[in-house]
Protein backbone atom coordinates (compact mmCIF):
# COMPACT_ATOMS: atom_id res chain seq x y z
CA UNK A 1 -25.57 10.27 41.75
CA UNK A 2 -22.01 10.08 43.00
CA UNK A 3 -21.37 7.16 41.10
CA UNK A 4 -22.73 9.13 37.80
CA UNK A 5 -19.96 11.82 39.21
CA UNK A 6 -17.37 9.58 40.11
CA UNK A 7 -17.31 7.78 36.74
CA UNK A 8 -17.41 11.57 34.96
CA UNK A 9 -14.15 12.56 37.16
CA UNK A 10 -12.84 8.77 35.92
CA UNK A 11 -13.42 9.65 32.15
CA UNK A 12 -12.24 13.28 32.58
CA UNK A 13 -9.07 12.24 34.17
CA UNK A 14 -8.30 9.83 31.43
CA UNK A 15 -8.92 12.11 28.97
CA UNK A 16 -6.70 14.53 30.90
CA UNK A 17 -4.10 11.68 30.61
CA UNK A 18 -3.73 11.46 26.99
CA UNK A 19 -3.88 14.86 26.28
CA UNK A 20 -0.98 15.00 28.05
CA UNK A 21 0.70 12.27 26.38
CA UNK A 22 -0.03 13.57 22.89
CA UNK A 23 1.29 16.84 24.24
CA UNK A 24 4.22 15.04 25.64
CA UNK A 25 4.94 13.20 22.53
CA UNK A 26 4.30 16.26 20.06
CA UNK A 27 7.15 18.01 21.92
CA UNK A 28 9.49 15.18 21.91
CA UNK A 29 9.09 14.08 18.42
CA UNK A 30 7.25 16.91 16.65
CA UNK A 31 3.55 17.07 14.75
CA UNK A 32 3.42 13.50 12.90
CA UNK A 33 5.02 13.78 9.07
CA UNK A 34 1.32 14.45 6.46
CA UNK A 35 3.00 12.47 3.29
CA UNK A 36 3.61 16.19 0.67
CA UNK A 37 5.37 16.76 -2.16
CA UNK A 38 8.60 18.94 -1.36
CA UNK A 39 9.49 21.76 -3.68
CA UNK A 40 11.37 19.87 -6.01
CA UNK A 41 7.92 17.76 -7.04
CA UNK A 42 8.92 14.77 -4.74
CA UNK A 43 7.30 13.02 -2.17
CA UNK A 44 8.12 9.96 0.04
CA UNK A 45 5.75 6.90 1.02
CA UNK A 46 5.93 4.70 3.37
CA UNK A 47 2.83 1.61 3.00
CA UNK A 48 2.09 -1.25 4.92
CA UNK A 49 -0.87 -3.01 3.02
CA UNK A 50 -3.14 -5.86 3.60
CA UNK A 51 -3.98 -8.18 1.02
CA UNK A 52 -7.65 -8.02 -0.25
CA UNK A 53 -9.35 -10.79 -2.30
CA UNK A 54 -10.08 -8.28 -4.91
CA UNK A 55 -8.94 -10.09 -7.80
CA UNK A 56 -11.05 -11.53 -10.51
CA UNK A 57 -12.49 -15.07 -10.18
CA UNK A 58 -11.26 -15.34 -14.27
CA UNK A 59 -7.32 -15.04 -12.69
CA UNK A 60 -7.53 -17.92 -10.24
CA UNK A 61 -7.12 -20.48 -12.53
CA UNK A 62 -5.15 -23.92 -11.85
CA UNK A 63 -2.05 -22.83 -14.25
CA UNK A 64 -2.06 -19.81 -12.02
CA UNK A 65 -2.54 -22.05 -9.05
CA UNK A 66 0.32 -24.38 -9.93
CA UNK A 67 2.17 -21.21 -10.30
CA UNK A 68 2.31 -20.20 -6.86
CA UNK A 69 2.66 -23.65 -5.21
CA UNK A 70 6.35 -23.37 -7.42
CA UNK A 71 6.78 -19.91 -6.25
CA UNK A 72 5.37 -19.80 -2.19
CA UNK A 73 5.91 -24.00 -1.44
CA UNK A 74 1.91 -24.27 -0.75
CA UNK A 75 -0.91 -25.71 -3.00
CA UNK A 76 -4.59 -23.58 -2.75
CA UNK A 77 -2.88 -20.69 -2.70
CA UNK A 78 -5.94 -18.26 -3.01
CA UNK A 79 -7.85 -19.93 -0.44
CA UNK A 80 -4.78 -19.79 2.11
CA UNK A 81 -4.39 -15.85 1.48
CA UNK A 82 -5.45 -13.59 4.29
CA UNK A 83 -5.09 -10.36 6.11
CA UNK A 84 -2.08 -11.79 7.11
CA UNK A 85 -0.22 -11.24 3.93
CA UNK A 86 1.03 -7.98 3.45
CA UNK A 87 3.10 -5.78 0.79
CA UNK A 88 5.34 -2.91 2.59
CA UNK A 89 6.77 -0.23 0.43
CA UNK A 90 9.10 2.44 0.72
CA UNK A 91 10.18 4.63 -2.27
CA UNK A 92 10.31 8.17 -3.14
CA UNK A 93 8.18 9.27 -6.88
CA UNK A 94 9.75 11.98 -8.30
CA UNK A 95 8.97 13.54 -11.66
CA UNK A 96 10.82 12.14 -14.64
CA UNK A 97 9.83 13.99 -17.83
CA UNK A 98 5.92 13.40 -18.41
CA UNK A 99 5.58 11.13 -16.14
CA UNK A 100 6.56 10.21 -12.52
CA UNK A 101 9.51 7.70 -11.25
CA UNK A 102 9.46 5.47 -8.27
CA UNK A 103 13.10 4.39 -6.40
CA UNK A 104 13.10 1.88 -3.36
CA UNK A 105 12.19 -1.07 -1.90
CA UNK A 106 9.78 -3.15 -0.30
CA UNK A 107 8.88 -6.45 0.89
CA UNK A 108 5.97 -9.22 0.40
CA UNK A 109 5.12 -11.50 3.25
CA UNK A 110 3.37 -14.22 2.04
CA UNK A 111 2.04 -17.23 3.91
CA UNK A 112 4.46 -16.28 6.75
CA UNK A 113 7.63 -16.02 4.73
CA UNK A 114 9.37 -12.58 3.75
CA UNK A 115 10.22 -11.58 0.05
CA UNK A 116 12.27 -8.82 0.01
CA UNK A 117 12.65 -6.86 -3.35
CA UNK A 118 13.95 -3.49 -4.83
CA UNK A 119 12.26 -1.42 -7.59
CA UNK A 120 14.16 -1.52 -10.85
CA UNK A 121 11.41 0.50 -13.01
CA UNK A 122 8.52 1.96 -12.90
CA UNK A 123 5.98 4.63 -14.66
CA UNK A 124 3.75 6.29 -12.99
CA UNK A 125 1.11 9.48 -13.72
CA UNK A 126 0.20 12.55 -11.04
CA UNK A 127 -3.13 14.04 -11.33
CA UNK A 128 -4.60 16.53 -9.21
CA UNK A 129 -8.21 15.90 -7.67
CA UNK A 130 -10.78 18.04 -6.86
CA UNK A 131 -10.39 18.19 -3.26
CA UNK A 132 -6.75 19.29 -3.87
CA UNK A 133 -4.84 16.15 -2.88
CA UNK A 134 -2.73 14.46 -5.52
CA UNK A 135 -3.28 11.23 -7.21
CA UNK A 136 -0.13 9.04 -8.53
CA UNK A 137 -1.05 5.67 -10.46
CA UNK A 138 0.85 3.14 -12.73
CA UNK A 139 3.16 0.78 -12.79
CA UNK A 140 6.45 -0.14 -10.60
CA UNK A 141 7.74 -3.18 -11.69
CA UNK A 142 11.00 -5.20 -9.53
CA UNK A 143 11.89 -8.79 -8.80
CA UNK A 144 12.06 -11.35 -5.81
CA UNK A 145 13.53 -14.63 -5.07
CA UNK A 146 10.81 -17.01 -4.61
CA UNK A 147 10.92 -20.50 -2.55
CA UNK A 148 12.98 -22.07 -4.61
CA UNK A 149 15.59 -19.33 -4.93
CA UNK A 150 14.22 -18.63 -8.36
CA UNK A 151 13.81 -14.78 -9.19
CA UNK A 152 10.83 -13.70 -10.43
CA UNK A 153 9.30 -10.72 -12.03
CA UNK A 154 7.50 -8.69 -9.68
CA UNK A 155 4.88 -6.01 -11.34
CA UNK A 156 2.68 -3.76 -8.75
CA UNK A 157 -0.06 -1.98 -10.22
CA UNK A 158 -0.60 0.73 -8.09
CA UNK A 159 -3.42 3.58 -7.39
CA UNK A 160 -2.50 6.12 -4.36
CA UNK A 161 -3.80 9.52 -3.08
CA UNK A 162 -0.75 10.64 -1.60
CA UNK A 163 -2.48 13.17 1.14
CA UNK A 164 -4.43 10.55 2.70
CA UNK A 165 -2.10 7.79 2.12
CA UNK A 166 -4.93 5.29 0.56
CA UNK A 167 -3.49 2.74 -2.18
CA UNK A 168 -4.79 -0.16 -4.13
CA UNK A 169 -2.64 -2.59 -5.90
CA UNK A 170 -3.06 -5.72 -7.99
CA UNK A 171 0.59 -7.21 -7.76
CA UNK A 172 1.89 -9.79 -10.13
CA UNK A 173 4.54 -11.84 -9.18
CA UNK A 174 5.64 -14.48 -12.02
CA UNK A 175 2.36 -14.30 -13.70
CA UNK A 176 -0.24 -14.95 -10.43
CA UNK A 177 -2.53 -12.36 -9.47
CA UNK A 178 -3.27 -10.45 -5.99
CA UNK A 179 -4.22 -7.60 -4.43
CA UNK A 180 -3.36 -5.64 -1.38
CA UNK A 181 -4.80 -2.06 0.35
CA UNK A 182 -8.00 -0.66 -0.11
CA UNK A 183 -10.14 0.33 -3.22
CA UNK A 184 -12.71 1.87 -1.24
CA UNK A 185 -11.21 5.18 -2.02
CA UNK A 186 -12.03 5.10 -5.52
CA UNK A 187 -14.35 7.90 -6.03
CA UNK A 188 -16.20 8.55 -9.66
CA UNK A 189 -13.69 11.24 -10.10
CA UNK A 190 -10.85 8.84 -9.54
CA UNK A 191 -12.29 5.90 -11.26
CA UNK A 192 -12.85 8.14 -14.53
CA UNK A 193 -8.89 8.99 -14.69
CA UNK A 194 -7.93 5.44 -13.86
CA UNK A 195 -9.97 4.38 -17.04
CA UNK A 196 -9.13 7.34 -19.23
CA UNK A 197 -5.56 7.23 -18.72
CA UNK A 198 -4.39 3.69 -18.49
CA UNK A 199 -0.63 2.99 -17.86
């Protein structure tokens, strides 16, 4: 029985602890930043995604493979991908017109190596779900200097809800296929508007 009561007072105190932590660090720093469009219609993002083996068996051919042993330095590229590789973006969408516009940068690390790039276009739509949060999907397209100091076309094809900060993209860089984040999201009601309204 004391034991029971000592390891309560344990787990109590500890919980004590980093309620006191979080309290600490919400004074310090403030509430943590929910991603929300300002007044003007913009909104900033900041993702760090895994890559997913999401993409279709009919991309991974041996052109494609061939492909990225010029671009990355390593043959069986597909089978060497892993939760390793990642694709970080930062960039503010902002309306342009109809549609949306995305400015910033990012960077792709793939098999251990760091590929910096910058966006140079992009199109992108805003819908507004159901549960009130805001889809933006399309395309942001840049460019990267690969292995051999070639620079290659960089297209992301890119899903988001901006209020939870989920996002699915298939990249392709100099024609080869991948995919990073999370399509789990995807509801029906999401799915429908990605097929109805293809950018």
């Amino acid at each position: 029985m004391k034991k029971k009561k000592k390891m309560i007072g344990t787990i109590g105190g500890l919980l004590l602890l980093v309620a006191v932590v979080f309290a600490m660090y919400i004074l310090i720093k403030g509430m943590p930043n929910e991603q929300k469009f300002n007044e003007d219609g913009e909104v900033t993002i900041h993702y760090q995604s895994t890559y997913i083996d999401a993409v279709p068996e009919d991309f991974k051919t041996a052109t494609n493979e061939e492909m990225a042993e010029k671009m990355f330095g390593s043959p069986d590229f597909y089978n060497k991908m892993s939760e390793k590789d990642t694709l970080k973006l930062d960039a503010t969408f902002s309306p342009n017109g109809e549609f949306y516009k995305a400015e910033g940068e990012g960077k792709l690390t793939i098999l251990g190596k760091e590929y910096p790039f910058s966006v140079s276009s992009s199109q992108l739509e805003k819908e507004v779900l159901q549960s009130g949060d805001h889809l933006i999907w399309g395309s942001i397209s840049g460019g990267f200097v690969d292995e051999g100091g070639i620079k290659r076309e960089m297209i992301l094809s890119i899903s988001t809800v901006i209020e939870t900060e989920e996002v699915f993209y298939y990249a392709t860089l100099g024609g080869v296929v991948i995919s990073f984040g999370d399509f789990g999201f995807e509801t029906k009601e999401i799915r429908d508007i990605l097929l109805n309204n293809p950018i």
